[in-house]
C-alpha atoms as a PDB file:
ATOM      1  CA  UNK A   1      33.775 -30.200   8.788  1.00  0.00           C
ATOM      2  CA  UNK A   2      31.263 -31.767   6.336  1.00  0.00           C
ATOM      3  CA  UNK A   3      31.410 -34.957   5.551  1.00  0.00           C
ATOM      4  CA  UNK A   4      31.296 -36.413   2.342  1.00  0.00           C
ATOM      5  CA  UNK A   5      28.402 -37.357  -0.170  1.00  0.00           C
ATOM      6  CA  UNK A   6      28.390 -41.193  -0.988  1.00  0.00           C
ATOM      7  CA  UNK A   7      26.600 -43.243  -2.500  1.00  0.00           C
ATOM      8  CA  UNK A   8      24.758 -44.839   0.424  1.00  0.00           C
ATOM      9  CA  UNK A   9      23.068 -40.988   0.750  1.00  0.00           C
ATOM     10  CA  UNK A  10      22.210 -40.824  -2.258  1.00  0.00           C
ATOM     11  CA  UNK A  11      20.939 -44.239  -1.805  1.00  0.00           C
ATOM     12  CA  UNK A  12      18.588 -42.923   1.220  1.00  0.00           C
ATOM     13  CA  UNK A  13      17.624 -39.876  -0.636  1.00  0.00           C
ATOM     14  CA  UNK A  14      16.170 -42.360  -3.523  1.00  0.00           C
ATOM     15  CA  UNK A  15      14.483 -44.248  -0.957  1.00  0.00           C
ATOM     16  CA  UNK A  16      12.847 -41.554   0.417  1.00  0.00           C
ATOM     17  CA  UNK A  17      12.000 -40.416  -3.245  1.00  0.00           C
ATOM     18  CA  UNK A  18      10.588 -44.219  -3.528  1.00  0.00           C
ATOM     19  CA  UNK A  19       8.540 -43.687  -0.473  1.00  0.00           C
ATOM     20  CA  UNK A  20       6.718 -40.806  -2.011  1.00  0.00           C
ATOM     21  CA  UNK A  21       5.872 -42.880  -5.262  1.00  0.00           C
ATOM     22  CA  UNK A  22       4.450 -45.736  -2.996  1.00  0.00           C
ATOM     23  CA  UNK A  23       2.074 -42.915  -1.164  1.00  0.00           C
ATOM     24  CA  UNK A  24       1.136 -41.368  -4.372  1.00  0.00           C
ATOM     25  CA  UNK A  25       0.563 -45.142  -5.312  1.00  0.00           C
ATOM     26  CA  UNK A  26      -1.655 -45.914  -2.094  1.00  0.00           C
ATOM     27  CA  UNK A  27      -3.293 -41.940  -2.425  1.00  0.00           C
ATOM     28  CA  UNK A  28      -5.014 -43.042  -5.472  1.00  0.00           C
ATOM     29  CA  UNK A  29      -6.370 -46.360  -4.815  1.00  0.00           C
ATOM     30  CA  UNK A  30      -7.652 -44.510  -1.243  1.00  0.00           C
ATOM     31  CA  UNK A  31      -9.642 -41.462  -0.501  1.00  0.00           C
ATOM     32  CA  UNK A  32     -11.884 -41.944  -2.980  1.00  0.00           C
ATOM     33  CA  UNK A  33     -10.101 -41.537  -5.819  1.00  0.00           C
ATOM     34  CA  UNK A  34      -9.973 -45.527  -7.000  1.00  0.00           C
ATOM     35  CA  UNK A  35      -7.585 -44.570 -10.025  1.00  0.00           C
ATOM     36  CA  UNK A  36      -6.009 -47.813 -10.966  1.00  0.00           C
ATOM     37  CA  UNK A  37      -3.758 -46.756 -13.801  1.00  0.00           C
ATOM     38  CA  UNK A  38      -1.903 -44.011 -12.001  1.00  0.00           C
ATOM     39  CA  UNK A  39      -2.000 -46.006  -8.794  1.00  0.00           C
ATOM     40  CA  UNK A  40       0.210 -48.868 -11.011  1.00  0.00           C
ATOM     41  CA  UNK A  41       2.312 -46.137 -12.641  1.00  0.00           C
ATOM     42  CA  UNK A  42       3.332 -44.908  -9.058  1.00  0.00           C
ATOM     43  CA  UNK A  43       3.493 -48.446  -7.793  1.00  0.00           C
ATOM     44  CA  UNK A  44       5.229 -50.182 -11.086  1.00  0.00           C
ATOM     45  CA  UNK A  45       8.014 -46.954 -10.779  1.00  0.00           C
ATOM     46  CA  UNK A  46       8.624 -47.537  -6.859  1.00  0.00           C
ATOM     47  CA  UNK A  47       9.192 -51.019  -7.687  1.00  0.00           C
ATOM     48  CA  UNK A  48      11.333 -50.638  -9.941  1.00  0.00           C
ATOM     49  CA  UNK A  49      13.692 -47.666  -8.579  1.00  0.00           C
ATOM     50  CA  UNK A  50      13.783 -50.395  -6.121  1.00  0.00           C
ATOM     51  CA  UNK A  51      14.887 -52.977  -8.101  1.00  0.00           C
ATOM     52  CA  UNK A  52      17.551 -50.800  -9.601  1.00  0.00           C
ATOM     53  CA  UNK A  53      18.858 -49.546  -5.989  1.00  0.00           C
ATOM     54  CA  UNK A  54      18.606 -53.429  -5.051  1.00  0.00           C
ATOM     55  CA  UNK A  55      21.237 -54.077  -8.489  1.00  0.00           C
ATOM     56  CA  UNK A  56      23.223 -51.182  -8.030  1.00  0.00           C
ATOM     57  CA  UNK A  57      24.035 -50.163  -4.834  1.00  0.00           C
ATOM     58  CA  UNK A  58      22.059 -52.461  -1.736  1.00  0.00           C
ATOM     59  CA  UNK A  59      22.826 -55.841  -3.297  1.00  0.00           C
ATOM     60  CA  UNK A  60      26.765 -54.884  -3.911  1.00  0.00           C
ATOM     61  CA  UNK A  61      27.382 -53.726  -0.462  1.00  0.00           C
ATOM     62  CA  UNK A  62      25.366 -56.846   0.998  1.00  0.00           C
ATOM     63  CA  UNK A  63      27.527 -59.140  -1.300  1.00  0.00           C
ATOM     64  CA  UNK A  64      30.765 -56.952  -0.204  1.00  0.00           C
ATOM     65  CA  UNK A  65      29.923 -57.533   3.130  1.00  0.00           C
ATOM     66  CA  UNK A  66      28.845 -61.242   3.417  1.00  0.00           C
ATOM     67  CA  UNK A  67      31.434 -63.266   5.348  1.00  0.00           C
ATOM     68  CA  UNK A  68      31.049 -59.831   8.015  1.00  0.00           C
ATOM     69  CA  UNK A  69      27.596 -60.825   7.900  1.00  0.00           C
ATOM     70  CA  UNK A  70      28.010 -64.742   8.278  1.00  0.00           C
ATOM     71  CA  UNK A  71      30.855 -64.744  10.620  1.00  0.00           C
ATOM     72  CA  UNK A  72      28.282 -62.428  13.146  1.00  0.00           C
ATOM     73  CA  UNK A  73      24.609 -63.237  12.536  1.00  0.00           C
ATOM     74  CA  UNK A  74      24.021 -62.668  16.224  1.00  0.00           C
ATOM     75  CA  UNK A  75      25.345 -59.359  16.610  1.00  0.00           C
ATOM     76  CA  UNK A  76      22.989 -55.943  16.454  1.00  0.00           C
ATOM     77  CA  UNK A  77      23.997 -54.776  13.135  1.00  0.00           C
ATOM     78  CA  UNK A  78      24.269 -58.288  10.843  1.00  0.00           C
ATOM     79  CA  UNK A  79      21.269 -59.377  12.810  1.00  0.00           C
ATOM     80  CA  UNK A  80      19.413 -55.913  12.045  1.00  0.00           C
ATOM     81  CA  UNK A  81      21.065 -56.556   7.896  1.00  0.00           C
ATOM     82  CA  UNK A  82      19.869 -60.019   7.603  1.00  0.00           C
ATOM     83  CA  UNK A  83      16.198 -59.053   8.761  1.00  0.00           C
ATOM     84  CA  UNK A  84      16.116 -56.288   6.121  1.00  0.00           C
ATOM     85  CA  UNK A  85      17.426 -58.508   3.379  1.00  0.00           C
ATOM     86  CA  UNK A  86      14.614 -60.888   3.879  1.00  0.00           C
ATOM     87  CA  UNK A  87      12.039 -58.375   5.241  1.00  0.00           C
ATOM     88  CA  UNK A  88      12.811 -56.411   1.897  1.00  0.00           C
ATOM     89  CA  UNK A  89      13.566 -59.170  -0.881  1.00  0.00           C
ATOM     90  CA  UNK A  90       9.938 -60.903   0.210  1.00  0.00           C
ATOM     91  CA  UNK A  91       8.228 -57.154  -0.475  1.00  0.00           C
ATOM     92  CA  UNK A  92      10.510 -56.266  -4.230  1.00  0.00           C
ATOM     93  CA  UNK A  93       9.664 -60.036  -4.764  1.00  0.00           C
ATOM     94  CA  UNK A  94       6.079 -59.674  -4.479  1.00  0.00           C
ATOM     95  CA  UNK A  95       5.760 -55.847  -5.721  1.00  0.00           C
ATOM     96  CA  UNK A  96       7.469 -57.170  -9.327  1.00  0.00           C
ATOM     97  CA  UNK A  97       4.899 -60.624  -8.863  1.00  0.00           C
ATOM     98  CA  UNK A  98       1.909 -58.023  -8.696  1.00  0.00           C
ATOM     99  CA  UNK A  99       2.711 -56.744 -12.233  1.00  0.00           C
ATOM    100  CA  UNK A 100       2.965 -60.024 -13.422  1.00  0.00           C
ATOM    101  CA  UNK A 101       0.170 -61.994 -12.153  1.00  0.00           C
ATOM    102  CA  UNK A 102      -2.261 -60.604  -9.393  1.00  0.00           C
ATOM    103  CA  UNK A 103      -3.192 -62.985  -6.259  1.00  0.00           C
ATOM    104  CA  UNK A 104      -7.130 -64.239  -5.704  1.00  0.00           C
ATOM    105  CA  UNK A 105      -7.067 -62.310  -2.406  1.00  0.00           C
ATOM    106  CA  UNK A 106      -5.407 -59.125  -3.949  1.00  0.00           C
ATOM    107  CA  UNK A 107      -6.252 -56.730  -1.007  1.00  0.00           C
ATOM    108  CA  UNK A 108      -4.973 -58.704   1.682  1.00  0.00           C
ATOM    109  CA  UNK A 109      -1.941 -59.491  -0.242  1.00  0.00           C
ATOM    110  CA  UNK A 110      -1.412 -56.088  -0.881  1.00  0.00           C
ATOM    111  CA  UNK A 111      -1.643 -55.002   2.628  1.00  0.00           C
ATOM    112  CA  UNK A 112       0.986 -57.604   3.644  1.00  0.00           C
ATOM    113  CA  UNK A 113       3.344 -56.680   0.840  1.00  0.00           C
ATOM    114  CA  UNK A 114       2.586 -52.823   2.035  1.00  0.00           C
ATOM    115  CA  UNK A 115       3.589 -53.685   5.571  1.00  0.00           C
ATOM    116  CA  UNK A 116       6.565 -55.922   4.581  1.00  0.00           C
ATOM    117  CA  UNK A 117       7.735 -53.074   2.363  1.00  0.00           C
ATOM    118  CA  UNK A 118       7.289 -50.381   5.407  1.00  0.00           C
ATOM    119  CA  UNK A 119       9.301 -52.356   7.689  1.00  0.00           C
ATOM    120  CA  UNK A 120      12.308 -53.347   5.025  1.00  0.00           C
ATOM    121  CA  UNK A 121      12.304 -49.249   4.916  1.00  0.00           C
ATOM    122  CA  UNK A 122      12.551 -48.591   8.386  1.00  0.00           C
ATOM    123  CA  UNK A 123      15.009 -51.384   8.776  1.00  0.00           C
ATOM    124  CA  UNK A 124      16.829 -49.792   5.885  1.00  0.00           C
ATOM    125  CA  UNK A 125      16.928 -46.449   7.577  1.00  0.00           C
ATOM    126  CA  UNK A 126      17.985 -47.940  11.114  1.00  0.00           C
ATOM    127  CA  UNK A 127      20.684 -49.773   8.651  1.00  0.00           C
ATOM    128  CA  UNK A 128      22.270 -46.523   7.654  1.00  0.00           C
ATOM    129  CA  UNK A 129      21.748 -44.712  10.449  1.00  0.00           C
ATOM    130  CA  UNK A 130      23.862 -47.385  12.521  1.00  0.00           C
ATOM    131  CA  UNK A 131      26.651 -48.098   9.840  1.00  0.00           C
ATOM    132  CA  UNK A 132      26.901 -44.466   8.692  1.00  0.00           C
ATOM    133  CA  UNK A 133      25.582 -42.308  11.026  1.00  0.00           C
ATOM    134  CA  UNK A 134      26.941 -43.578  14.488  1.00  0.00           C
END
């Protein structure tokens, strides 16, 4: 039997869709290429997809599930949901503060946002596989 579609797939798929945007994004600012305007198109639309999944669909079910989440901070999967809030709020925080105002050390800023964003994603991904998968 299959099992439903629900919005936390769909929510996965868009991430995935998200990840492809922030490639593109790095693609043209690597290999060459140096192409700053499509690099912040790709960039400016992963952010905010982001922002809307954050509004839509993450931040309800994280509000939803708070006092779950309070009550058992130590346990694998609030521990594992509390490390992706933060992991992932510090990297939409600073992907929307790029647009706005750009640090004085803009590469190495970049490069953390870029890893803080990678692990929110994995995090995210370990997130659904454990509360929807297992």
């Amino acid at each position: 039997m299959m099992k439903e579609f629900s919005i936390y797939d769909l929510n996965l798929l868009l991430q995935l869709v998200i990840f492809a945007l922030f490639i593109l994004g790095i693609y043209h600012m690597k290999a060459g290429r140096k192409s700053l305007g499509k690099h912040r198109l790709f960039m400016g639309l992963a952010v905010v997809l982001n922002a809307i999944s954050i509004l839509l669909i993450m931040g309800r079910s994280f509000m939803t599930s708070l006092g779950f989440l309070a009550s058992r901070p130590r346990e694998f999967g609030p521990f594992m949901t509390w490390i992706h809030v933060i992991v992932g709020s510090y990297a939409e925080i600073s992907g929307v503060w790029f647009f706005r105002k750009h640090p004085r050390n803009v590469r190495l800023s970049m490069r953390v946002t870029t890893i803080f964003w990678a692990v929110a994603l994995l995090l995210g991904v370990a997130y659904y596989v454990y509360y929807y998968m297992l």
